[in-house]
C-alpha atoms as a PDB file:
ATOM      1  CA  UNK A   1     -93.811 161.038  41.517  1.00  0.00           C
ATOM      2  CA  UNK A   2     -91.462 160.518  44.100  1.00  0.00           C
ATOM      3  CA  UNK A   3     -91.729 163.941  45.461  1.00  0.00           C
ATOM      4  CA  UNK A   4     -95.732 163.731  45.455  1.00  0.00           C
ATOM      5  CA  UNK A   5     -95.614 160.407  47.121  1.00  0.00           C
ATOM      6  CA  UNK A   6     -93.332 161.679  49.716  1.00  0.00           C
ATOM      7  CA  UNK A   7     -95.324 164.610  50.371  1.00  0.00           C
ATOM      8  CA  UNK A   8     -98.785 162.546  50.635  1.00  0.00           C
ATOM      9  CA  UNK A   9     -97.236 160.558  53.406  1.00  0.00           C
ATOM     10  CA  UNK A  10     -96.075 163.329  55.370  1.00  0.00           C
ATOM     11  CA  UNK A  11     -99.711 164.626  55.489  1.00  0.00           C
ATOM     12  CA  UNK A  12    -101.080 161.385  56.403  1.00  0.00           C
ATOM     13  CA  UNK A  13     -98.373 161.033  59.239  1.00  0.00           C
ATOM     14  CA  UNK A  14    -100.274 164.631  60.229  1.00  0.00           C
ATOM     15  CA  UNK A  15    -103.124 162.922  59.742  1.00  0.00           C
ATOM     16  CA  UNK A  16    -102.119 159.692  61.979  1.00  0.00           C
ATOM     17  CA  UNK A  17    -100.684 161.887  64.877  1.00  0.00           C
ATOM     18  CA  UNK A  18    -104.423 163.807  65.288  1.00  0.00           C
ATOM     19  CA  UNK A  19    -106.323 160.420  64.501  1.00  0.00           C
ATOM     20  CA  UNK A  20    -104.014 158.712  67.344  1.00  0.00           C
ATOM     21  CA  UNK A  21    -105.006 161.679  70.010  1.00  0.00           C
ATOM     22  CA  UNK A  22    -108.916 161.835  69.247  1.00  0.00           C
ATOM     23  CA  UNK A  23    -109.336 157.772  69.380  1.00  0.00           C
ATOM     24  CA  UNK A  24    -107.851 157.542  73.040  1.00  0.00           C
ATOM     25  CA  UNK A  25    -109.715 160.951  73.847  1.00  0.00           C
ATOM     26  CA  UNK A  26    -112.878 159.023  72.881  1.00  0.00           C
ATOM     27  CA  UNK A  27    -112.413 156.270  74.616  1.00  0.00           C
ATOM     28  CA  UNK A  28    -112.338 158.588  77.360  1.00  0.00           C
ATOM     29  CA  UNK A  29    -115.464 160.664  76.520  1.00  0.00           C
ATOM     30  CA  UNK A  30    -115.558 162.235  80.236  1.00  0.00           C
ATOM     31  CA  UNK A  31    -112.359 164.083  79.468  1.00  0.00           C
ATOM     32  CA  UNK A  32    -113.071 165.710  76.298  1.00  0.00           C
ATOM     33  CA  UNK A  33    -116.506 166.393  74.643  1.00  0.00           C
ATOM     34  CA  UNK A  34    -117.625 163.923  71.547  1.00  0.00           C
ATOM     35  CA  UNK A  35    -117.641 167.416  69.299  1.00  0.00           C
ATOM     36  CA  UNK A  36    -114.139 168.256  70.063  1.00  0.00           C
ATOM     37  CA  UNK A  37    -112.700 164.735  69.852  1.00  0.00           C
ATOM     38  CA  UNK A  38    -114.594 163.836  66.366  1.00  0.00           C
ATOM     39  CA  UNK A  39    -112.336 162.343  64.039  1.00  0.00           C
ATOM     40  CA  UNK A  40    -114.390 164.152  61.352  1.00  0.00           C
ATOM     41  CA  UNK A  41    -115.549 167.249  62.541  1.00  0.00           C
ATOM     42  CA  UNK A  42    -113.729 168.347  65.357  1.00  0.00           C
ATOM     43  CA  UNK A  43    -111.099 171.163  64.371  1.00  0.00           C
ATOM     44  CA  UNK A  44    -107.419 170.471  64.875  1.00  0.00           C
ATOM     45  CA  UNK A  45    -106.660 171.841  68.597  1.00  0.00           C
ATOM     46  CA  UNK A  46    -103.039 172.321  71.222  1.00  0.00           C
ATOM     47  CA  UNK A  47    -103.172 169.378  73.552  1.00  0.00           C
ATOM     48  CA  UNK A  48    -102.170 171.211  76.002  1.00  0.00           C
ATOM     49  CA  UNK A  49    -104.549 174.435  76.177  1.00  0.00           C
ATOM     50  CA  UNK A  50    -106.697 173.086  73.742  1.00  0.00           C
ATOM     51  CA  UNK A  51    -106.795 175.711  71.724  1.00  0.00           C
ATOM     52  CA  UNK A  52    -107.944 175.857  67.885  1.00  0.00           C
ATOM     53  CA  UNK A  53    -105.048 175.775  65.368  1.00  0.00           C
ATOM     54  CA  UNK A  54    -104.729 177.909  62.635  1.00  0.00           C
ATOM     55  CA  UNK A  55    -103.761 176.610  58.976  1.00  0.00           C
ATOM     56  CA  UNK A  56    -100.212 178.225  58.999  1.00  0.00           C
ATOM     57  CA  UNK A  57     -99.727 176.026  62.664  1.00  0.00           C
ATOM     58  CA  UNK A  58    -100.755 172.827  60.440  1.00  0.00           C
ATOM     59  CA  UNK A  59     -98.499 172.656  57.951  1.00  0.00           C
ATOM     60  CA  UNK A  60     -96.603 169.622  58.566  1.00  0.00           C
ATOM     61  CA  UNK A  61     -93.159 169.756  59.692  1.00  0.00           C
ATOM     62  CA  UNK A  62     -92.470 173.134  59.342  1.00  0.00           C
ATOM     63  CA  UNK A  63     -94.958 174.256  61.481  1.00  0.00           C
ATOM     64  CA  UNK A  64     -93.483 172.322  64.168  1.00  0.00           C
ATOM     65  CA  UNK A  65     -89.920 173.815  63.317  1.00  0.00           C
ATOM     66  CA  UNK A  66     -91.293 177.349  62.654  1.00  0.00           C
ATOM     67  CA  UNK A  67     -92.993 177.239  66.561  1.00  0.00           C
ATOM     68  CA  UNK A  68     -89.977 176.014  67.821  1.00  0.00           C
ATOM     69  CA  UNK A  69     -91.139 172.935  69.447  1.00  0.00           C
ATOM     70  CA  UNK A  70     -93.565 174.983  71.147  1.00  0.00           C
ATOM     71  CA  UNK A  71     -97.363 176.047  71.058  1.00  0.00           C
ATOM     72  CA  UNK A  72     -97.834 179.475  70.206  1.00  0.00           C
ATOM     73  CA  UNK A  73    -100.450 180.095  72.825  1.00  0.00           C
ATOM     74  CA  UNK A  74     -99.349 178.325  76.251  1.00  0.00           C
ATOM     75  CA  UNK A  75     -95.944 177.871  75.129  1.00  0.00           C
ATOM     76  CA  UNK A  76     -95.483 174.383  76.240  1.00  0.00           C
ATOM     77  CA  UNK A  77     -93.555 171.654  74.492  1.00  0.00           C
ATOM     78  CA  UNK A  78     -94.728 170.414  71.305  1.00  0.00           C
ATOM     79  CA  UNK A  79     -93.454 166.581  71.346  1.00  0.00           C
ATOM     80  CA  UNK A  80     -91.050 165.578  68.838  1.00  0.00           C
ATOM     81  CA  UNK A  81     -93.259 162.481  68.354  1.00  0.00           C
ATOM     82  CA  UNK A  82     -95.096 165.031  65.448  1.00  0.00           C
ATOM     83  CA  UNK A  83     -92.524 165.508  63.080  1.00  0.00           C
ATOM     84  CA  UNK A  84     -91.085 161.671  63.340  1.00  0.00           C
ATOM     85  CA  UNK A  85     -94.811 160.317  62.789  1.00  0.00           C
ATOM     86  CA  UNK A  86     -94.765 162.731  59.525  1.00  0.00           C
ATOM     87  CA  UNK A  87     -91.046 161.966  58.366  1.00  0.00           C
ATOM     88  CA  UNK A  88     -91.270 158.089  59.274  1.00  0.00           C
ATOM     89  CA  UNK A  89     -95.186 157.976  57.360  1.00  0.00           C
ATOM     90  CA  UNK A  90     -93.368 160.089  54.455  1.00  0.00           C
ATOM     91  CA  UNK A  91     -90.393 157.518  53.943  1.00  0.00           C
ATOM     92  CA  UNK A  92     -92.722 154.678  53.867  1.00  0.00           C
ATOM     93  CA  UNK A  93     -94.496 155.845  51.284  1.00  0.00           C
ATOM     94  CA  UNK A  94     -91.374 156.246  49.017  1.00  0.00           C
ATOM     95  CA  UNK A  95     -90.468 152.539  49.806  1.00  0.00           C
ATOM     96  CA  UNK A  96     -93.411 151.414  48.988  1.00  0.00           C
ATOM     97  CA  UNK A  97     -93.815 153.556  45.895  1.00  0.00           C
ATOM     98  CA  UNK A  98     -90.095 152.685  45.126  1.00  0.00           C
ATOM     99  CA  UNK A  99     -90.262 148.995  45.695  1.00  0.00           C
ATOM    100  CA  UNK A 100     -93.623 148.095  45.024  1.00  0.00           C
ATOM    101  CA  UNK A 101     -93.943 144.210  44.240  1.00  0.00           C
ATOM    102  CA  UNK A 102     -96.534 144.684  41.647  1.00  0.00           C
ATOM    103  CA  UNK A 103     -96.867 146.167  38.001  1.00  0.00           C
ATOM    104  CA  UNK A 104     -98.372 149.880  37.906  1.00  0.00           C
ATOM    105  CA  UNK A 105    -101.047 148.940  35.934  1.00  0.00           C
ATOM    106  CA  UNK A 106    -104.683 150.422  36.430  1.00  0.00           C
ATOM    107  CA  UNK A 107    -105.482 147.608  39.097  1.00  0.00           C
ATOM    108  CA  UNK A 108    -101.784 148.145  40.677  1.00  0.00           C
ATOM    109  CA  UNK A 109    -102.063 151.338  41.429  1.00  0.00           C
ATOM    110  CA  UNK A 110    -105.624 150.452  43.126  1.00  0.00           C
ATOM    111  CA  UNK A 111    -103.844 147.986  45.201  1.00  0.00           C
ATOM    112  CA  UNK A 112    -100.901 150.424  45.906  1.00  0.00           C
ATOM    113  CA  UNK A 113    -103.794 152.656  47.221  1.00  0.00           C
ATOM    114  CA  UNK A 114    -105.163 150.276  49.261  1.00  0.00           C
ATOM    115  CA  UNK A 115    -101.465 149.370  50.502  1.00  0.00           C
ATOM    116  CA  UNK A 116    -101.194 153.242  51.636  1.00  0.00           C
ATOM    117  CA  UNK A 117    -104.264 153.250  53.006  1.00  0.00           C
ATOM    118  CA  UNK A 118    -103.524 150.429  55.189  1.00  0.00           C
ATOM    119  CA  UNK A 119     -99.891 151.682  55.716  1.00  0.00           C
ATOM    120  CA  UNK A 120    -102.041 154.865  57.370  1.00  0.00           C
ATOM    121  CA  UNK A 121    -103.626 152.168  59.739  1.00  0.00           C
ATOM    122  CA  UNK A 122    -100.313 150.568  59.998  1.00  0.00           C
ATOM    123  CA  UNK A 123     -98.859 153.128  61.528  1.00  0.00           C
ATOM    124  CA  UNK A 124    -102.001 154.174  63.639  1.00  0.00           C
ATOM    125  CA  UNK A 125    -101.747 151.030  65.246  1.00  0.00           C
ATOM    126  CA  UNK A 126     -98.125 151.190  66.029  1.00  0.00           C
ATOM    127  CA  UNK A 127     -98.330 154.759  67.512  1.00  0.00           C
ATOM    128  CA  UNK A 128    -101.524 153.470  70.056  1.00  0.00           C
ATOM    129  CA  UNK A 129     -99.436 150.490  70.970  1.00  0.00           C
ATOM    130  CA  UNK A 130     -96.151 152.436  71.622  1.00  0.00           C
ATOM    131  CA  UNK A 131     -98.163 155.125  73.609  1.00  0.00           C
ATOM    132  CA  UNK A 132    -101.151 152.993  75.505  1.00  0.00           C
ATOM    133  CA  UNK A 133    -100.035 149.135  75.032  1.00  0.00           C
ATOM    134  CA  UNK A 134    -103.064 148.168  73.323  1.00  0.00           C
ATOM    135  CA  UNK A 135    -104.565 147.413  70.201  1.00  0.00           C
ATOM    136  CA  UNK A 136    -107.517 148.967  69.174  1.00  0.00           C
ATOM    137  CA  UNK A 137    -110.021 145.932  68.521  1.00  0.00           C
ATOM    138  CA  UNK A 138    -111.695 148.843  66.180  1.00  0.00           C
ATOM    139  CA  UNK A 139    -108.316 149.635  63.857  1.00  0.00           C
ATOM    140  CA  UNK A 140    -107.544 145.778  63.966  1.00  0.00           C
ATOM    141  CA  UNK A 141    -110.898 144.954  62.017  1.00  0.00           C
ATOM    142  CA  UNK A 142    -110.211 148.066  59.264  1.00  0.00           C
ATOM    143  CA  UNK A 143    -106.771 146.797  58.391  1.00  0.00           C
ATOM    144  CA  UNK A 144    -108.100 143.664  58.126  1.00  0.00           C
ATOM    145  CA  UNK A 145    -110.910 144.437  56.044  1.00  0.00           C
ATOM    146  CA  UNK A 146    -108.542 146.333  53.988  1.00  0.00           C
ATOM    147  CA  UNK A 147    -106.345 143.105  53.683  1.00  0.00           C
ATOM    148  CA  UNK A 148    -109.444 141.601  52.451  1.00  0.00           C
ATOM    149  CA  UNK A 149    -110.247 143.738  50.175  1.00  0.00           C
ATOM    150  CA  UNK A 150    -106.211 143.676  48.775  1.00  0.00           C
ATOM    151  CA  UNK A 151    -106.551 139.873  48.453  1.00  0.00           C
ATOM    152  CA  UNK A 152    -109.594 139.376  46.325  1.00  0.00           C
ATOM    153  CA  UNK A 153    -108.580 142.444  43.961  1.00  0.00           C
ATOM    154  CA  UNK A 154    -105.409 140.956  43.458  1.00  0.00           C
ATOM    155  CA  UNK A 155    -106.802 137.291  43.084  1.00  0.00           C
ATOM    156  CA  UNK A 156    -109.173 138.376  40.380  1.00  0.00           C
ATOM    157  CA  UNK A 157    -107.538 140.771  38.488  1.00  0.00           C
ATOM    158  CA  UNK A 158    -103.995 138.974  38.499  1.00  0.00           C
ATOM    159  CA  UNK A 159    -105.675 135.637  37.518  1.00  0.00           C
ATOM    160  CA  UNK A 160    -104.103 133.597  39.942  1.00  0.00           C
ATOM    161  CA  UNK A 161    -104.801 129.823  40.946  1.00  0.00           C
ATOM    162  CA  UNK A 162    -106.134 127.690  44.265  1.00  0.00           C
ATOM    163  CA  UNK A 163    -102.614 127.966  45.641  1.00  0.00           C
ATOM    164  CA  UNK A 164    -102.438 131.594  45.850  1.00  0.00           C
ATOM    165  CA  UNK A 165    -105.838 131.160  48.416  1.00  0.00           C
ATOM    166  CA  UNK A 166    -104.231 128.257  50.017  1.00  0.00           C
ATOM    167  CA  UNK A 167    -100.498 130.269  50.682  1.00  0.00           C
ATOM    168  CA  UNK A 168    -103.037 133.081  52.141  1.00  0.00           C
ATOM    169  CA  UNK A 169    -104.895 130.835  54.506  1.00  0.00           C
ATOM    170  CA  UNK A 170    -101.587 128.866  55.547  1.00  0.00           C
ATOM    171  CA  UNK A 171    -100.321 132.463  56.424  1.00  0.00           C
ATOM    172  CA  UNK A 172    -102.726 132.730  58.739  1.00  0.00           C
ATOM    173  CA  UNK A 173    -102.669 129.591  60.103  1.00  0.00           C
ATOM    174  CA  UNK A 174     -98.630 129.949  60.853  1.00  0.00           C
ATOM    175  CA  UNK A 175     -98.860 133.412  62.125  1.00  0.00           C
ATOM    176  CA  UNK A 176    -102.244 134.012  64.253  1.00  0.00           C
ATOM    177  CA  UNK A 177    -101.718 130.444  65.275  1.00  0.00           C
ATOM    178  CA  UNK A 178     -98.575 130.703  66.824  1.00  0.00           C
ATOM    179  CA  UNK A 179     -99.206 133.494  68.566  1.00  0.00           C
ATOM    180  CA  UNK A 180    -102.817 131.924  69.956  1.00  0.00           C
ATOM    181  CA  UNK A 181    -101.118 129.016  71.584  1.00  0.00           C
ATOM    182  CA  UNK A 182     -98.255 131.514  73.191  1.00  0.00           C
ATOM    183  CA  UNK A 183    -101.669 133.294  73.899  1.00  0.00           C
ATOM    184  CA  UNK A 184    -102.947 130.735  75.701  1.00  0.00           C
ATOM    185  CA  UNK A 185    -100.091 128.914  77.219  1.00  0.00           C
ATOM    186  CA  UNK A 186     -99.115 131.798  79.056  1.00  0.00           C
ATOM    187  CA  UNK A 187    -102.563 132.713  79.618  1.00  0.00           C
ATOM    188  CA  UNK A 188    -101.991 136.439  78.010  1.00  0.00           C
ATOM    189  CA  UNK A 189     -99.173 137.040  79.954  1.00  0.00           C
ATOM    190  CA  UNK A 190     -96.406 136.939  77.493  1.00  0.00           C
ATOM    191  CA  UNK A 191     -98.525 138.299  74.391  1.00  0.00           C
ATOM    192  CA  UNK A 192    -101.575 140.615  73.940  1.00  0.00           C
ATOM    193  CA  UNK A 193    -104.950 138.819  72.747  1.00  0.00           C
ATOM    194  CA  UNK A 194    -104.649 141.918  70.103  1.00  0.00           C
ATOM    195  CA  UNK A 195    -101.788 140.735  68.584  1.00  0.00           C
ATOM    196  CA  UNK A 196    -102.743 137.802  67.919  1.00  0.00           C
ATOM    197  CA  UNK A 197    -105.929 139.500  66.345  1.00  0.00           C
ATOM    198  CA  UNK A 198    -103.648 141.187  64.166  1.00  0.00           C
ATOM    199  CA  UNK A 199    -101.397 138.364  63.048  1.00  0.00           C
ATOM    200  CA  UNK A 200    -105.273 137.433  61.096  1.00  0.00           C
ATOM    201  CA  UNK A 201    -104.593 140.361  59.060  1.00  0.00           C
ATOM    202  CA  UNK A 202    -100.791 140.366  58.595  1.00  0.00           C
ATOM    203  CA  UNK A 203    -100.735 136.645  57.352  1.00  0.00           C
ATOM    204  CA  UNK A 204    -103.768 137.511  55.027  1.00  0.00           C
ATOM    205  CA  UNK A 205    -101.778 140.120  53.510  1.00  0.00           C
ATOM    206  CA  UNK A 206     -98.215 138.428  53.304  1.00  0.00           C
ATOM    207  CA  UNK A 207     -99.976 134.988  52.035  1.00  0.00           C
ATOM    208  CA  UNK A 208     -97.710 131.810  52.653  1.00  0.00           C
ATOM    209  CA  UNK A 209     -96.008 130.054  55.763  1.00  0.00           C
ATOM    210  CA  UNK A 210     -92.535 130.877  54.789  1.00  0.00           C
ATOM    211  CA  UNK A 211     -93.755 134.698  54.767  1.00  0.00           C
ATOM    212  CA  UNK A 212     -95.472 134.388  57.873  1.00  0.00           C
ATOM    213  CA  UNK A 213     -92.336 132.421  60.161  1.00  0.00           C
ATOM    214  CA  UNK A 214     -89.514 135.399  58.479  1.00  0.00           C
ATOM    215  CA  UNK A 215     -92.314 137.965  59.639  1.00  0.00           C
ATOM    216  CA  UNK A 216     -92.265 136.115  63.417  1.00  0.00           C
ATOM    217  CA  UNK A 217     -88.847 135.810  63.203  1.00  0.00           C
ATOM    218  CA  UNK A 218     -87.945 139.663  62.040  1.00  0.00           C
ATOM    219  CA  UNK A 219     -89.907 140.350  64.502  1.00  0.00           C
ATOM    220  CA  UNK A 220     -88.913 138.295  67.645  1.00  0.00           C
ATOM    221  CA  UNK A 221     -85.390 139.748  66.231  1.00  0.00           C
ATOM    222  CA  UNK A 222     -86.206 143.362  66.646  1.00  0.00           C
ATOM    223  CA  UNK A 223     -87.947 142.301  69.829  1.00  0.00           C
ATOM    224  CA  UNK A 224     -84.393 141.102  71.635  1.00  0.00           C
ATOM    225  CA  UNK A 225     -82.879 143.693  70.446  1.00  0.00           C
ATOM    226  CA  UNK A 226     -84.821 146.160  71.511  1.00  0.00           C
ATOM    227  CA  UNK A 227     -84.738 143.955  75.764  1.00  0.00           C
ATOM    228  CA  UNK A 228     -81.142 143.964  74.995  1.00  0.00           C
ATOM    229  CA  UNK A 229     -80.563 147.875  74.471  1.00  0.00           C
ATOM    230  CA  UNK A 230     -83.308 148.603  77.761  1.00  0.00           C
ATOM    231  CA  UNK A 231     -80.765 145.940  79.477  1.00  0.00           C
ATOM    232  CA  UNK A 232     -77.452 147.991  78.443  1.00  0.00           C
ATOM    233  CA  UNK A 233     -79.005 151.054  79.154  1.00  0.00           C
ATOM    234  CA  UNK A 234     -79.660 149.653  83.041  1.00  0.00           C
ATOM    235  CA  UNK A 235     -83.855 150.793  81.844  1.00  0.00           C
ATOM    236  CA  UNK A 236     -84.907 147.058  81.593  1.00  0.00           C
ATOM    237  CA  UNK A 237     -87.280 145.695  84.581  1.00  0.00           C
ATOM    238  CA  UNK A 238     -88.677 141.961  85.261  1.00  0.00           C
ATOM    239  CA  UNK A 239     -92.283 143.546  85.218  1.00  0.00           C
ATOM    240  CA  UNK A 240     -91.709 145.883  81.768  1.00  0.00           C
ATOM    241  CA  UNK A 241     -94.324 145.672  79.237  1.00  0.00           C
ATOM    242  CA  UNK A 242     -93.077 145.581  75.125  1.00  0.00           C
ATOM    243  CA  UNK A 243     -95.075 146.658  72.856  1.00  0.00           C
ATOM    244  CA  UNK A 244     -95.141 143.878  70.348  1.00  0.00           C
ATOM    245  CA  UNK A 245     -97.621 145.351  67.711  1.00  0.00           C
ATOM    246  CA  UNK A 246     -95.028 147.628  66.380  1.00  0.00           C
ATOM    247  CA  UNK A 247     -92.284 145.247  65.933  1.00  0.00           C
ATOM    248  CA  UNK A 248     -94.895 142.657  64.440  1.00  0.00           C
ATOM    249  CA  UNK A 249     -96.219 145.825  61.865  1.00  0.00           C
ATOM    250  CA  UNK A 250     -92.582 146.196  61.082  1.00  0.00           C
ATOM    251  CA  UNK A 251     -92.169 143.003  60.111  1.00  0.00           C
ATOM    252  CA  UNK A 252     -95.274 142.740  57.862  1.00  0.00           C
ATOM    253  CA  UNK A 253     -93.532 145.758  55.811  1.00  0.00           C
ATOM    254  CA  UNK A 254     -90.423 144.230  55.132  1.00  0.00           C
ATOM    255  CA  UNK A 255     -92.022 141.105  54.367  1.00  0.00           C
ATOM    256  CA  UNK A 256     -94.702 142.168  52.009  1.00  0.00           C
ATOM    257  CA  UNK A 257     -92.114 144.264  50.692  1.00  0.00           C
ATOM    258  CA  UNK A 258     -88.939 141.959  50.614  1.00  0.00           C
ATOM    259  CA  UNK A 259     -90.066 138.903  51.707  1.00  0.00           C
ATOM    260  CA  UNK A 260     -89.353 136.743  48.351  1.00  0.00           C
ATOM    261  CA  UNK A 261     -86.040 138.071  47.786  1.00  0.00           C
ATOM    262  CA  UNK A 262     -84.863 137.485  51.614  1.00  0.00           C
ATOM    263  CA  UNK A 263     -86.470 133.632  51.241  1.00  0.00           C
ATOM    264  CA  UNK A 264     -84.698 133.451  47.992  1.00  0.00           C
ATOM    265  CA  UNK A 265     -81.174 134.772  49.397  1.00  0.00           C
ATOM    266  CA  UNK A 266     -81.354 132.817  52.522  1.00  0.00           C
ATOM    267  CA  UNK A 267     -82.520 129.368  50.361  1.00  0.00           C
ATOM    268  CA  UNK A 268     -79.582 130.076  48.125  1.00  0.00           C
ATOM    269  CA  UNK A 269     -76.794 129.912  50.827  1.00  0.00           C
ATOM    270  CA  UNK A 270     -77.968 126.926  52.119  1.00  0.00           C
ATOM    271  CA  UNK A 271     -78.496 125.102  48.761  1.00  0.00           C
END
């Protein structure tokens, strides 16, 4: 199971570099035409030269490997970003598989589904953010119908009480709220109005305050580190823009993943 799990993510992570491409091609429609930039129909393309792929040129990882980093036909660089999207999607998978919260019963493996599925978006989201510092108000509202969707499955079919709601919407409350007054004290300049869109659907999905301040805090964390490295590295300007949706998606994994036993360890040394 490992092994199949593993291998499902790396074809979604093929999956989430081509969806990545053809959403900011769309939103562009007067570079490419709608056929070639359907998520649905349009066939898998270089691009560079934009020409079609074959199957043996899809075949994650390898195929990238095999054509040396290159594209067969105009022989310009392949980025590495492929086969990291693939790898990264493929060893999130395994956590998740591997460390999964909940039992494996028929309605836990439904919400594991649902967890990949959104892991897909996840990482969609990260990927846009990293290349085009925005959000995509469109792949904001599917993880968070997905997140939903997660909640009430688990709230019906695990039985559980008017506090498990309550933790939900004071996860929200902690985590989209804090980031709408930074929002609006610094009147969008030191946060995105799409992250705090997202913080709806990562407190949702974590459920309670203490879930939702280690997922701010992880990621403010990762945030500092990541000014302190550009500042070591002399690549750090007044004016730079850090993408925060990544750090914040991040977060949300290790929380939903981890986030009781952290709370537990860090209540524990200071009991």
């Amino acid at each position: 199971m490992y092994l199949v799990v593993i291998v499902l993510g790396v074809i979604f992570g093929s999956f989430i570099n081509a969806f990545v491409w053809r959403l900011r091609m769309r939103s562009n429609p007067k570079k490419e035409s709608s056929q070639e930039t359907s998520i649905l129909r349009g066939r898998s393309m270089c691009p560079n030269c934009k020409h079609k792929l074959t199957s043996l040129e899809l075949i994650p990882i390898f195929s990238w490997i095999f054509l040396r980093g290159k594209c067969r036909y105009c022989h310009k660089n392949i980025s590495l970003q492929y086969p990291i999207i693939e790898i990264f999607t493929g060893i999130l998978f395994f956590l998740s598989y591997k460390y999964w919260p909940l039992t494996f019963s028929n309605w836990g493996v439904t919400l594991l589904i649902i967890w990949l599925f959104i892991l897909v978006f996840f990482i969609s989201l990260a990927l846009y953010d990293l290349k085009y510092k925005i959000l995509p108000n469109n792949l904001v509202y599917i993880v968070s119908s997905l997140s939903l969707i997660f909640v009430t499955i688990d709230y019906i079919n695990y039985n559980h009480t008017f506090s498990y709601l309550l933790s939900r919407i004071l996860g929200i409350i902690f985590s989209s709220g804090i980031f709408f007054l930074i929002f609006q004290i610094s009147e969008g300049k030191w946060i995105g109005g799409g992250d705090v869109k997202l913080c709806l659907a990562l407190g949702l999905l974590i459920g309670g305050p203490l879930e939702a301040i280690l997922m701010i805090f992880i990621a403010s964390l990762a945030g500092s580190l990541v000014s302190l490295c550009l500042i070591i590295l002399g690549k750090f300007r007044s004016n730079m823009t850090i993408a925060f949706g990544p750090l914040l998606i991040s977060a949300t994994f290790i929380c939903f993943l981890f986030g009781p036993q952290i709370i537990n360890w860090y209540t524990t040394i200071f009991s």
